[in-house]
N, C-alpha and C. Protein backbone atom coordinates (compact mmCIF):
# COMPACT_ATOMS: atom_id res chain seq x y z
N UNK A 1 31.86 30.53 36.82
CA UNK A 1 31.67 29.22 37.39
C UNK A 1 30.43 28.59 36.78
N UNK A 2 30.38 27.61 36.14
CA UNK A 2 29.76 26.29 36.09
C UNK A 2 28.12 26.57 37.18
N UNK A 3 27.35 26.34 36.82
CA UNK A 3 25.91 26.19 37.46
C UNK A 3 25.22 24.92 36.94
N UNK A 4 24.45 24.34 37.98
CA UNK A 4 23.91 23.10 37.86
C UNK A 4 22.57 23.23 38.22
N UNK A 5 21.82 22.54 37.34
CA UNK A 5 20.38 22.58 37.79
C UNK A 5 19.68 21.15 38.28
N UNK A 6 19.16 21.14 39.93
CA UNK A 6 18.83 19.88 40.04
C UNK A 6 17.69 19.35 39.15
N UNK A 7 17.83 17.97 38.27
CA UNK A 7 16.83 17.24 37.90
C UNK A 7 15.39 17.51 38.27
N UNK A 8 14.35 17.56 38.16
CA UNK A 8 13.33 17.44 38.42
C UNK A 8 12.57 15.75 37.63
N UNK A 9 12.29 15.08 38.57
CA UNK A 9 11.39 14.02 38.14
C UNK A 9 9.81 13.97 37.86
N UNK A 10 9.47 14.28 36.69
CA UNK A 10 7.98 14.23 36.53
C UNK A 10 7.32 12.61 36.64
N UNK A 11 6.99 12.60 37.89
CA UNK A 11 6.09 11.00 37.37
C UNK A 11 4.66 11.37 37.27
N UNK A 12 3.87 10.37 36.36
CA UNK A 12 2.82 10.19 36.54
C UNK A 12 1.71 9.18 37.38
N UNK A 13 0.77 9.06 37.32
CA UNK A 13 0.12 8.40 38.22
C UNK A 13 -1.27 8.39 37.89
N UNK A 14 -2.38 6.91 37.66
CA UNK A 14 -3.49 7.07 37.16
C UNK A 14 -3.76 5.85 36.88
N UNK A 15 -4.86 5.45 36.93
CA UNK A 15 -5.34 3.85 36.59
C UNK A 15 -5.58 3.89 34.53
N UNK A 16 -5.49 2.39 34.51
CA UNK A 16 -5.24 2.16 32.56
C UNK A 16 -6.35 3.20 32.16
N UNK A 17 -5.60 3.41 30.79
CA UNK A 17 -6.15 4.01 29.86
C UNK A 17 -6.73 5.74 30.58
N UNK A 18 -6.00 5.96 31.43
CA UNK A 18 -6.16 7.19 31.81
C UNK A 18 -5.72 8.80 30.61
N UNK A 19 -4.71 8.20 29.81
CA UNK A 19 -4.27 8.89 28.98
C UNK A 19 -2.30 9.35 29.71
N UNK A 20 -1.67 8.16 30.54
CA UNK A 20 -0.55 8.81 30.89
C UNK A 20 0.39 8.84 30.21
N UNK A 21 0.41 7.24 29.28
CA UNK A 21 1.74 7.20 28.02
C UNK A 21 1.44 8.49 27.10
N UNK A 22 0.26 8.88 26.70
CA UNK A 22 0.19 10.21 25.94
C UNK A 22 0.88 11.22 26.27
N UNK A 23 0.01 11.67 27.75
CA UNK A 23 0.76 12.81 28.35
C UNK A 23 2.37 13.05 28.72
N UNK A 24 2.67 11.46 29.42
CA UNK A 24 4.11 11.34 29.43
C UNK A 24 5.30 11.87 28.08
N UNK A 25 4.59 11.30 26.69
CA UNK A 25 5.77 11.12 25.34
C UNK A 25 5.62 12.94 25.20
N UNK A 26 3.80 13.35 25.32
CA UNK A 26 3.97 15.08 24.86
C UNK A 26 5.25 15.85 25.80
N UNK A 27 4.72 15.82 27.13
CA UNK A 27 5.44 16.24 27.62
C UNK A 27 7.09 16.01 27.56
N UNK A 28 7.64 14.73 27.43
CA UNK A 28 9.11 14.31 27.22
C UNK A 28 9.33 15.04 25.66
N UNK A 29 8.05 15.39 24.58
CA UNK A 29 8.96 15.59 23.25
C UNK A 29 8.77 17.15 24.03
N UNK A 30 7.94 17.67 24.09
CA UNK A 30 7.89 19.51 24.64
C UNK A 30 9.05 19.91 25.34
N UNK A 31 9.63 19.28 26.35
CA UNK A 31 10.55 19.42 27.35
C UNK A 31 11.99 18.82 26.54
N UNK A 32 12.19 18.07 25.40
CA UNK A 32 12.98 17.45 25.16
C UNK A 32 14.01 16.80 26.35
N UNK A 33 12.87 16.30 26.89
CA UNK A 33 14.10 15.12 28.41
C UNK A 33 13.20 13.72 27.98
N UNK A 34 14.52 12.59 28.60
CA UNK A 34 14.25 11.76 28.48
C UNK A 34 12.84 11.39 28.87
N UNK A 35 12.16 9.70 28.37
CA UNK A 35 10.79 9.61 29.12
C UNK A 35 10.87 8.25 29.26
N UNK A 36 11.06 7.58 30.40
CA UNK A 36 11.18 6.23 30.71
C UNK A 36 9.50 5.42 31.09
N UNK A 37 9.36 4.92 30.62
CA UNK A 37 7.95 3.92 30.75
C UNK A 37 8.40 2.53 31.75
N UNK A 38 7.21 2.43 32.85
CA UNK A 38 7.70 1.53 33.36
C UNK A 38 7.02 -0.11 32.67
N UNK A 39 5.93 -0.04 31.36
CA UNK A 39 5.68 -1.26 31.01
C UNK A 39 6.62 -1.50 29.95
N UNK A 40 7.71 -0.53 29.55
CA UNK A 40 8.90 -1.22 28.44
C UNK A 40 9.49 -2.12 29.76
N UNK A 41 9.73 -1.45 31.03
CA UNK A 41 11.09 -2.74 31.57
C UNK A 41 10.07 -3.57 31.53
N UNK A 42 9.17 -3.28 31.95
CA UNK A 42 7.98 -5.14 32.43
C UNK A 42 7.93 -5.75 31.51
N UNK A 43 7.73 -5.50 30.42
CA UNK A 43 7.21 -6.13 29.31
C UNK A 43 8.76 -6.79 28.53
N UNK A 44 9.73 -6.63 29.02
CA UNK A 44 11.11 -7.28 28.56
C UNK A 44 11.38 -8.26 29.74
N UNK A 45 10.82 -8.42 30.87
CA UNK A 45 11.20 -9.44 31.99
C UNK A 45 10.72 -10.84 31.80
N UNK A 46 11.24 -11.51 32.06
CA UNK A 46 11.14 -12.95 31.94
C UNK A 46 9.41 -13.45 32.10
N UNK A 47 8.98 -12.77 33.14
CA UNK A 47 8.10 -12.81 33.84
C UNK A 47 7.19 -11.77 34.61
N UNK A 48 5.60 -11.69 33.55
CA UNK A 48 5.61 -10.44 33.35
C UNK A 48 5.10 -10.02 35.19
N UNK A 49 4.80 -10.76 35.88
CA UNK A 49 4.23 -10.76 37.37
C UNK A 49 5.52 -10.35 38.27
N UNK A 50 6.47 -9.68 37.63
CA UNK A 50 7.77 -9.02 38.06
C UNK A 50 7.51 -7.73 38.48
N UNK A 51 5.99 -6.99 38.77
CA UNK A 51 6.26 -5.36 38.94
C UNK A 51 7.19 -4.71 39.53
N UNK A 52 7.23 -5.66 41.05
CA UNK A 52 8.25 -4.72 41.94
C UNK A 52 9.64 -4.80 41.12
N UNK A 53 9.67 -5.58 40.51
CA UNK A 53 11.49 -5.42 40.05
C UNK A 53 11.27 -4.61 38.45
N UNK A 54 10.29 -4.40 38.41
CA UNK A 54 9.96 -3.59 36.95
C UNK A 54 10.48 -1.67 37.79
N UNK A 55 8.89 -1.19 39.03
CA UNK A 55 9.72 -0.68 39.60
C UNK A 55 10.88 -0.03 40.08
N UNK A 56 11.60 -1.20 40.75
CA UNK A 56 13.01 -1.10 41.39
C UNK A 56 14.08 -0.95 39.86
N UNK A 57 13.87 -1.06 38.84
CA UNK A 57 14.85 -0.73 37.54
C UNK A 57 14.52 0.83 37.08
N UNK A 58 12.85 1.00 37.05
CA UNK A 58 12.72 2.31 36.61
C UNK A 58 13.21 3.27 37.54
N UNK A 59 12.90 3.30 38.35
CA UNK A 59 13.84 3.67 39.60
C UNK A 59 14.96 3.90 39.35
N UNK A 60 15.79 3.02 39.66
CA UNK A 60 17.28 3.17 39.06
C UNK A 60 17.85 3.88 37.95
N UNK A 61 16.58 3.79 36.82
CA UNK A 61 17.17 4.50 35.48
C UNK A 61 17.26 6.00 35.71
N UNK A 62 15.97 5.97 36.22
CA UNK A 62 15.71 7.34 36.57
C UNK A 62 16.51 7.88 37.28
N UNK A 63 16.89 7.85 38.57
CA UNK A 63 17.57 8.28 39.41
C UNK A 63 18.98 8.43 38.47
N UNK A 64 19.60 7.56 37.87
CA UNK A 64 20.73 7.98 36.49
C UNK A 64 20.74 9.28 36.02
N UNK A 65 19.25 9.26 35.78
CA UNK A 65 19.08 10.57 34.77
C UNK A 65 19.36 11.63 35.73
N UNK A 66 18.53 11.69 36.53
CA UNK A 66 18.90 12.64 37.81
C UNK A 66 19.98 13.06 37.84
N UNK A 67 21.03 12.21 38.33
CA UNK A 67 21.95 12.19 38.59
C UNK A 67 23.63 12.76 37.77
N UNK A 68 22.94 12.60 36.34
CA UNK A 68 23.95 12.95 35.16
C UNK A 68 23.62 14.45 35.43
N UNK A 69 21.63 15.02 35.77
CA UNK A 69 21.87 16.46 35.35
C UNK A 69 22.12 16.83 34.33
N UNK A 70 21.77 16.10 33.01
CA UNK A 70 22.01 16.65 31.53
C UNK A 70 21.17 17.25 30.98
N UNK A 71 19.55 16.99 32.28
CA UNK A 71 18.13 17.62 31.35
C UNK A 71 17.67 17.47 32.93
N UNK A 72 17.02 19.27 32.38
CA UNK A 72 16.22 19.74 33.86
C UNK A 72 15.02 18.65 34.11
N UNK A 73 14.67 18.23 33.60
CA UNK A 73 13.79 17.08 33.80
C UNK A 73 13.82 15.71 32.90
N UNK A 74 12.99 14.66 34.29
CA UNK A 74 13.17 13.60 33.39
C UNK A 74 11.52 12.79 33.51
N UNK A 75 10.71 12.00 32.85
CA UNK A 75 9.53 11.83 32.38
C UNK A 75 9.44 10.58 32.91
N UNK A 76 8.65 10.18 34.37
CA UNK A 76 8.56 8.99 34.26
C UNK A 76 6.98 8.44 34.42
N UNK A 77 6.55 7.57 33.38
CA UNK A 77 5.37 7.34 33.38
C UNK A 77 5.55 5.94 33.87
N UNK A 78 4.32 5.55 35.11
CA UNK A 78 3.73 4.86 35.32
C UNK A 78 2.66 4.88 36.01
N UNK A 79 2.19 3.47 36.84
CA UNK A 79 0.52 3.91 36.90
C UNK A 79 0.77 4.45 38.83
N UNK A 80 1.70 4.26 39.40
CA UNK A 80 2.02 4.39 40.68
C UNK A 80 0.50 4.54 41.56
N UNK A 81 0.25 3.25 41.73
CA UNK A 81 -1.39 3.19 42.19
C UNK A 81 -0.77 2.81 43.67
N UNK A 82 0.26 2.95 44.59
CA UNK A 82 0.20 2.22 45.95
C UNK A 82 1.09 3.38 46.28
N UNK A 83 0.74 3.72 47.82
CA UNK A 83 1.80 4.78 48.22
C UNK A 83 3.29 4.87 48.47
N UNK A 84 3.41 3.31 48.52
CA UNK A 84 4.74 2.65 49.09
C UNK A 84 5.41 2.59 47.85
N UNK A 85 4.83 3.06 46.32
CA UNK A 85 5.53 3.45 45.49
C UNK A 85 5.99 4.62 45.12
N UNK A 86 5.24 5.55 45.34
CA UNK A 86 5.89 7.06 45.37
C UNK A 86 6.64 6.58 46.43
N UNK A 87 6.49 6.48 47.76
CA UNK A 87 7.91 6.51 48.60
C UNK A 87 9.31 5.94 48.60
N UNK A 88 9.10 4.73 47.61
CA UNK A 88 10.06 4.44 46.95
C UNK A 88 10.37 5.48 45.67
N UNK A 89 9.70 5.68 44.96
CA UNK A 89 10.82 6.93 44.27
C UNK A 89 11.36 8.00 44.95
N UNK A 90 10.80 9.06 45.55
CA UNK A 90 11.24 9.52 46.36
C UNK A 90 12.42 9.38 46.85
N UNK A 91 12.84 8.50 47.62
CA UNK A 91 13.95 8.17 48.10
C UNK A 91 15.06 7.72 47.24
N UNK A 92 14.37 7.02 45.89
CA UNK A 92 15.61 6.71 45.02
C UNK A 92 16.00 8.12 44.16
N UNK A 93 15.04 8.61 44.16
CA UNK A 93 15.43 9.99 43.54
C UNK A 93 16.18 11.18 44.43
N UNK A 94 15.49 11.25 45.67
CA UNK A 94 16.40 11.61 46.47
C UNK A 94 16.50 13.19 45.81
N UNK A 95 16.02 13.99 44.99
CA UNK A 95 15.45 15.17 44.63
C UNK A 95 13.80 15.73 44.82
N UNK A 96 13.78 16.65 43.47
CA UNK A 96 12.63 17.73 43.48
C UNK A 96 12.18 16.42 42.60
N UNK A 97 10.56 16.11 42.62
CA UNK A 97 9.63 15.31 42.37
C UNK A 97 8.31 15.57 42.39
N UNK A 98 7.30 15.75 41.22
CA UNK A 98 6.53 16.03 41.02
C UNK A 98 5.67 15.32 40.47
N UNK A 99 4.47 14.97 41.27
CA UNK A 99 3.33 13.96 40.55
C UNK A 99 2.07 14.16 39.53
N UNK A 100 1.69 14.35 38.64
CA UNK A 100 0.69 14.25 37.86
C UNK A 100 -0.10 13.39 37.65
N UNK A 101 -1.46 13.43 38.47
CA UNK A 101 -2.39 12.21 38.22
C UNK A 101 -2.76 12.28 37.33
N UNK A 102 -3.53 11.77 36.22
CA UNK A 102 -3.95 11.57 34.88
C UNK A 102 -5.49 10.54 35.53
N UNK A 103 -6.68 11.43 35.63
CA UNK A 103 -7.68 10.88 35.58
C UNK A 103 -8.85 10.93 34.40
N UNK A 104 -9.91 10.38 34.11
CA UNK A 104 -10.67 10.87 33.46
C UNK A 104 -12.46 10.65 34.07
N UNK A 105 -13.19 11.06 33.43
CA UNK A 105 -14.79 10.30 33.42
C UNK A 105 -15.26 8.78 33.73
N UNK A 106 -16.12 8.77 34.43
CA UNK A 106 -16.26 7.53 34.33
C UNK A 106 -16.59 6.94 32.86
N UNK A 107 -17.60 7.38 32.38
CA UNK A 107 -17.80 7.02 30.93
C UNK A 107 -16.93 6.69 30.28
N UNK A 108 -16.07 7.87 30.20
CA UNK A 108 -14.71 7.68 29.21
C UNK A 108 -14.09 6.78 29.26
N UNK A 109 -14.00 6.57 30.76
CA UNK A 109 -12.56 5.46 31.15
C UNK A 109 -13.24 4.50 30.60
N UNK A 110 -14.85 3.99 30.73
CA UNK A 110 -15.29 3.11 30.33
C UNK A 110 -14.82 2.66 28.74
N UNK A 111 -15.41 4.12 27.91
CA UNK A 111 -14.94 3.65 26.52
C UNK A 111 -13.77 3.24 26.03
N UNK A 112 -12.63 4.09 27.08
CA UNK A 112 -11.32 3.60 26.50
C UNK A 112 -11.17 2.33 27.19
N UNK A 113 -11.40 1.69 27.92
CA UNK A 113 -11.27 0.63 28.47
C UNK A 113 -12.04 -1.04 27.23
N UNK A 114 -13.13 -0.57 27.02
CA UNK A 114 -13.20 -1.63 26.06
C UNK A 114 -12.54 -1.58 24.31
N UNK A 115 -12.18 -0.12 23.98
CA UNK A 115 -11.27 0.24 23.05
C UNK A 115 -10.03 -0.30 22.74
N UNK A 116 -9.47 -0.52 24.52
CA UNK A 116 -8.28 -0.99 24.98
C UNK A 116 -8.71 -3.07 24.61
N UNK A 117 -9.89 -3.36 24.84
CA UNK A 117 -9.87 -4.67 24.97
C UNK A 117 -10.17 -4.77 23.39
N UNK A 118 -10.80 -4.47 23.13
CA UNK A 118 -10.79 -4.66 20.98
C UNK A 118 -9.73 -4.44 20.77
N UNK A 119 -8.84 -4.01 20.70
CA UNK A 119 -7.55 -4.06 19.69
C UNK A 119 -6.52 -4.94 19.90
């Protein structure tokens, strides 16, 4: 008989320039599972002041992935800074879910932060 392994959702979580799109792509190429970013949907919306419906899509994709069960895990990076957003995944995932904050130094964050504004 056939065995199935439930999905596991890795999200991340961490204010800019924490280092999560990094950690997110290593981990998605290491694990070879998908890795959904939630500033690709934002950044394709009409209007970029759309988060919650940026959100409510990654969500959805994700929960897809889940749901096919084609890869023990699936990679979702964003900055999930409000609690009422993990509880919304959660529930759209509706599985095993695991958070990774991605913090750093103050200093650091500092440097990458004006690193982030020069380029």
């Amino acid at each position: 008989a056939a065995t199935t392994t439930e999905t596991v959702a890795v999200l991340t979580k961490g204010l800019p320039c924490t280092g999560k799109t990094t950690f997110a792509m290593a981990l998605g190429r290491r694990l070879g599972c998908p890795v959904l970013c939630k500033d690709d949907v934002r950044d394709v919306l009409p209007d970029r002041s759309l988060n919650a419906a940026s959100y409510a899509v990654l969500w959805k994709f994700a929960a897809r992935q889940c749901a096919l069960g084609a890869f023990p895990f699936v990679v979702v990076e964003s900055p999930l800074m409000r609690a009422e957003l993990l509880a919304d995944a959660r529930r759209a995932l509706s599985g095993r879910v695991v958070v990774v904050e991605c913090v750093v130094d103050g200093e650091e964050w500092g440097r990458r932060l004006a690193e982030r504004e020069a380029a």
